[in-house]
C-alpha atoms as a PDB file:
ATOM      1  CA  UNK A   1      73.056-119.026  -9.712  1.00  0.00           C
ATOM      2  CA  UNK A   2      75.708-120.194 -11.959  1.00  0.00           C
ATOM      3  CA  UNK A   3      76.442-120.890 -15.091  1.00  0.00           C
ATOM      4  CA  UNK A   4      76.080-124.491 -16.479  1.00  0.00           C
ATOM      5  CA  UNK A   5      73.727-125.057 -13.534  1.00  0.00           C
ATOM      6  CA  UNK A   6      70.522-126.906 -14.577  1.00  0.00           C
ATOM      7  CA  UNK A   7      66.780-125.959 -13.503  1.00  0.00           C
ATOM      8  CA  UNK A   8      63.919-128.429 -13.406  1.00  0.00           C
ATOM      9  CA  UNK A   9      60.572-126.978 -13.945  1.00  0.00           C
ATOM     10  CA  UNK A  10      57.410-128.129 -11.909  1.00  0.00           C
ATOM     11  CA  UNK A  11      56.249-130.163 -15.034  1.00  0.00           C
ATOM     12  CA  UNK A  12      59.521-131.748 -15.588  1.00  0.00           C
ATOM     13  CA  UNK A  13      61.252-129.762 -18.237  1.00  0.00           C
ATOM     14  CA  UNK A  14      64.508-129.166 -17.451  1.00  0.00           C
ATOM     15  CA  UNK A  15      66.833-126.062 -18.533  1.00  0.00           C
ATOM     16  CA  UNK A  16      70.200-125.134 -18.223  1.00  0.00           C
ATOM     17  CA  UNK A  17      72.034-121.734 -17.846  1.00  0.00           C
ATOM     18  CA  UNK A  18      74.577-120.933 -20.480  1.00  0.00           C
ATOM     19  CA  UNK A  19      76.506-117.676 -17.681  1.00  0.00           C
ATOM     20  CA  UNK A  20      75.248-116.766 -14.313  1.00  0.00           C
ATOM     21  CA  UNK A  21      73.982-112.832 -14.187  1.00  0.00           C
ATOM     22  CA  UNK A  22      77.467-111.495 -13.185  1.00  0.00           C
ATOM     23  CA  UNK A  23      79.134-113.231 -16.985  1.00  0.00           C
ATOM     24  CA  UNK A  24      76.212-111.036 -19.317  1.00  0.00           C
ATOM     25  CA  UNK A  25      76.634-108.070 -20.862  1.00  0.00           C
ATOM     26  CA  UNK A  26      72.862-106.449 -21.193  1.00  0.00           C
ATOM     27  CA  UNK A  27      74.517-104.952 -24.203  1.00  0.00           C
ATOM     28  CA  UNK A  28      74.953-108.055 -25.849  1.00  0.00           C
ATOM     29  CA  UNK A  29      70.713-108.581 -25.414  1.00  0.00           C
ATOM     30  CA  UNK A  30      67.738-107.277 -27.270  1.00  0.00           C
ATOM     31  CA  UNK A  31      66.294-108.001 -24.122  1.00  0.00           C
ATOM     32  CA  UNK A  32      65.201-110.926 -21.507  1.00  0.00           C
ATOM     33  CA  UNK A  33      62.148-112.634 -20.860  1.00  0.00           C
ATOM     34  CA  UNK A  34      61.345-113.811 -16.708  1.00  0.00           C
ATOM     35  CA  UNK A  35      59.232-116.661 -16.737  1.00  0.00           C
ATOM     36  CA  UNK A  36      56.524-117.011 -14.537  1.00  0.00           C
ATOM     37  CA  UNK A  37      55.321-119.270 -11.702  1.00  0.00           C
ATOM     38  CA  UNK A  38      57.311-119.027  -8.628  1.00  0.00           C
ATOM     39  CA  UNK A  39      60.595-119.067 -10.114  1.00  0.00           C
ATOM     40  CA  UNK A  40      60.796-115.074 -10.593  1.00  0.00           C
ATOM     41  CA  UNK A  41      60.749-115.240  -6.232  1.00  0.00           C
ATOM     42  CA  UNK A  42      63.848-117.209  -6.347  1.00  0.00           C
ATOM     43  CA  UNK A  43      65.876-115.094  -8.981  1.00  0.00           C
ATOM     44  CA  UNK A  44      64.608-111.952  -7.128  1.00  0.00           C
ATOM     45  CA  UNK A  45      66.435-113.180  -3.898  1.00  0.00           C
ATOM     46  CA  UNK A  46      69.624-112.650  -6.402  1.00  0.00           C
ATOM     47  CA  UNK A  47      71.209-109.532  -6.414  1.00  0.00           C
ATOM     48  CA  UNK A  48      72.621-109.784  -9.682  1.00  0.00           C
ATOM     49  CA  UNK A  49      70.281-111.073 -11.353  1.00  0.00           C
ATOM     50  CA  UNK A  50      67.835-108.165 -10.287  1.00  0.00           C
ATOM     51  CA  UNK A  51      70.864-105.598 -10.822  1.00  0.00           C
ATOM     52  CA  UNK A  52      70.147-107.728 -14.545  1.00  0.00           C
ATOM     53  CA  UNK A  53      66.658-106.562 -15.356  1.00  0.00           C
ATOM     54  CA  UNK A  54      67.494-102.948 -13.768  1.00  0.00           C
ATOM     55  CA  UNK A  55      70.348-102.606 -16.349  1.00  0.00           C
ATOM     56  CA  UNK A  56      68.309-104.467 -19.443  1.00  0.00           C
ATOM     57  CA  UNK A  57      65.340-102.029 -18.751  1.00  0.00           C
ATOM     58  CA  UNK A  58      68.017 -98.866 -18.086  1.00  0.00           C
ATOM     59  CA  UNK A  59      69.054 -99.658 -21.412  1.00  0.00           C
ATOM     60  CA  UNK A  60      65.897 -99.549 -22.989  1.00  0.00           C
ATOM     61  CA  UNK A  61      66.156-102.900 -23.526  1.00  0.00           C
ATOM     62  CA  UNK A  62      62.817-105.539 -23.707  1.00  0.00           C
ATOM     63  CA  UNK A  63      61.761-106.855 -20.320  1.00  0.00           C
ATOM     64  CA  UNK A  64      58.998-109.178 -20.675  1.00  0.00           C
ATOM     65  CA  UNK A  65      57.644-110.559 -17.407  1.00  0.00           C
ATOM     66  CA  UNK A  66      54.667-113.053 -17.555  1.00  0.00           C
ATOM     67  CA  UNK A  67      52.445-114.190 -14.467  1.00  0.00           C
ATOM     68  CA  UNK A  68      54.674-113.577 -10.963  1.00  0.00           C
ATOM     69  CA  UNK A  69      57.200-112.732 -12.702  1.00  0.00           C
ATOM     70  CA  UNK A  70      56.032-108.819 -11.680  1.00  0.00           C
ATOM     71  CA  UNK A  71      57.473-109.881  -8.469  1.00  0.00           C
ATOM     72  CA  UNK A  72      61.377-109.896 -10.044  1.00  0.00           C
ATOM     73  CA  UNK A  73      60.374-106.261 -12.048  1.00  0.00           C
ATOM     74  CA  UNK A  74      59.117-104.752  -8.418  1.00  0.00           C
ATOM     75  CA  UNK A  75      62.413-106.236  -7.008  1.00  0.00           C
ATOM     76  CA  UNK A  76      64.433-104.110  -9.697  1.00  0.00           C
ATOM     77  CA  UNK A  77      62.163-100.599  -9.124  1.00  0.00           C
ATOM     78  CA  UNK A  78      61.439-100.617 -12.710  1.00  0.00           C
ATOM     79  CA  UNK A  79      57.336-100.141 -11.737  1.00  0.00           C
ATOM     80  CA  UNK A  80      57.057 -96.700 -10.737  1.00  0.00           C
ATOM     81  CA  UNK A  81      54.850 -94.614 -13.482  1.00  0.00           C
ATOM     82  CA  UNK A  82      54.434 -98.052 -15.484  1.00  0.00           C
ATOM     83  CA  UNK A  83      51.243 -99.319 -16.630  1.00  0.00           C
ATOM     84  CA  UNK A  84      51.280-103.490 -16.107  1.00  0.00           C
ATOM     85  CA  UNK A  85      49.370-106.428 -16.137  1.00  0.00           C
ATOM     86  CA  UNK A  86      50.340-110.007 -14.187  1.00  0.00           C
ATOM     87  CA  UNK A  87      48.678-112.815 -12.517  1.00  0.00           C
ATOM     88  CA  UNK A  88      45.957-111.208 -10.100  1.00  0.00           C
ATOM     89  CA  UNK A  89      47.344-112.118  -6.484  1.00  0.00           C
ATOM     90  CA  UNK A  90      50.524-110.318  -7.485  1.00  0.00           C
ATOM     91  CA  UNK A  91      48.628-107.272  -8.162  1.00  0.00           C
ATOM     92  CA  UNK A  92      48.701-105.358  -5.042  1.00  0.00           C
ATOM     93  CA  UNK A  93      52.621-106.000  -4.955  1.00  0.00           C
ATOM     94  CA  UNK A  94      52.537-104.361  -7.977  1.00  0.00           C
ATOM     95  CA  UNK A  95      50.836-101.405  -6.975  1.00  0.00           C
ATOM     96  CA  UNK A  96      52.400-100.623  -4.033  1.00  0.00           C
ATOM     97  CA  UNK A  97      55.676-100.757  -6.143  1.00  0.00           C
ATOM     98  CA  UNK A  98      54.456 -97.690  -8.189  1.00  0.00           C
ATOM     99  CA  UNK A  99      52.607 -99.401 -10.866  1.00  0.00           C
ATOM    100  CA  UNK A 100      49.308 -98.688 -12.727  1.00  0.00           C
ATOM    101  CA  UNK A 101      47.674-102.567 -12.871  1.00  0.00           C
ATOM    102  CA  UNK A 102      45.176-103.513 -15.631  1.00  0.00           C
ATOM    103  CA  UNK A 103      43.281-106.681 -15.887  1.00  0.00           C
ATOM    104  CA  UNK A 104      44.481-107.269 -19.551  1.00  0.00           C
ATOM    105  CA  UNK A 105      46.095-110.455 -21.675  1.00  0.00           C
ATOM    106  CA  UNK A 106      49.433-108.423 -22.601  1.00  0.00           C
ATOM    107  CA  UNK A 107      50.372-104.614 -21.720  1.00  0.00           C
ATOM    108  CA  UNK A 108      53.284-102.610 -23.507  1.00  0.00           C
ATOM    109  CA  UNK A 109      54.733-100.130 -21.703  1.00  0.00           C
ATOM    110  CA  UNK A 110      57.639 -99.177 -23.744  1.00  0.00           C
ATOM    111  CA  UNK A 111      59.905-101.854 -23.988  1.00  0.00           C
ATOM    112  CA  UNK A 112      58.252-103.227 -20.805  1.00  0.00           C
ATOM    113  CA  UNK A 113      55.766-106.299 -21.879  1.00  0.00           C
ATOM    114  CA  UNK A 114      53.575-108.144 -19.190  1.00  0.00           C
ATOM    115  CA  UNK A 115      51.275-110.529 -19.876  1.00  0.00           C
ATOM    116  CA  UNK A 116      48.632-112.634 -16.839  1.00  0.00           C
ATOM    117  CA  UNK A 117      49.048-116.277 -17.210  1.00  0.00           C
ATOM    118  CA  UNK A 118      50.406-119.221 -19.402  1.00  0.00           C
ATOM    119  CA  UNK A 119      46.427-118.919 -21.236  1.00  0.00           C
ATOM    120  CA  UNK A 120      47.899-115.960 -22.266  1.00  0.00           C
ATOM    121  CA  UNK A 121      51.440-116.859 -24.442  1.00  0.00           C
ATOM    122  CA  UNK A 122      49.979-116.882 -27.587  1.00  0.00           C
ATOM    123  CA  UNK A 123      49.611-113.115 -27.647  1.00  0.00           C
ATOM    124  CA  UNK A 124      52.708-112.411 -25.061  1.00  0.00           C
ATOM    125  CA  UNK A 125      54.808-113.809 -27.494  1.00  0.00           C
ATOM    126  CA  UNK A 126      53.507-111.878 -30.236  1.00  0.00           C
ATOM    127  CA  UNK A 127      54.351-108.557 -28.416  1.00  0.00           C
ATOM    128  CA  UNK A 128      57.998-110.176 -27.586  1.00  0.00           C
ATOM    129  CA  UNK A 129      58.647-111.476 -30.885  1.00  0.00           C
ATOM    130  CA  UNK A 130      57.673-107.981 -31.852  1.00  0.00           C
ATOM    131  CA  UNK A 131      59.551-106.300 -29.862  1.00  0.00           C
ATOM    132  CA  UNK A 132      62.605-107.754 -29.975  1.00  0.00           C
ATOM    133  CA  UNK A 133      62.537-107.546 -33.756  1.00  0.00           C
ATOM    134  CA  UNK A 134      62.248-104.042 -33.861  1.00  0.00           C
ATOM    135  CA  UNK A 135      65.634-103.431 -31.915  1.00  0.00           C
END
């Protein structure tokens, strides 16, 4: 993906990138949120952008992943030891990637924060607002 290259969402919203993954510097971050719903299988299938979250989480930067967006942080072998939560069909992917899985509406693992499903934001966003303040 590129920069300036605009995304429409499966409800119509549309958003547009500012710098592809090769033009950031994960120093210049508190940290990155990957959305949920299928798009975290498409950005996973992008090397840089997975080299992205690596780095950001390397760092000790936030990662907050929400619904299948565990797919992206499995992609980036960031799981391993980590406790996580994420939409329940993911679960097993999740697992076999290294990753304790609990059935809960946000988990903090460090600076990693995963949260189930969009029923969940209110408190995701919370932890990321949180989070992200405290850096």
């Amino acid at each position: 993906p590129e920069g300036g290259q605009v995304y429409h969402g499966k409800a119509g919203t549309t958003a547009q990138s500012t710098a592809s993954a090769l033009e950031v510097e994960p120093g210049d971050f508190a940290g990155l949120v990957i959305p949920g719903g299928y798009a975290p299988d498409m950005m996973r299938r992008h090397e840089a952008m997975v080299n992205l979250v690596r780095e950001m989480d390397n760092q000790g930067k936030v990662v907050a992943a929400i619904c299948h967006a565990g797919w992206m942080l499995a992609s980036a072998k960031i799981l391993k030891g980590r406790t996580v939560t994420s939409f329940f069909a993911i679960k097993d992917d999740l697992v076999h990637a290294g990753a304790t899985w609990v059935d809960q509406e946000v988990v903090e693992d460090g600076r990693l924060i995963t949260s189930r499903t969009p029923d969940d934001l209110p408190v995701f966003m919370r932890a990321v607002v949180r989070a992200m303040q405290g850096v």
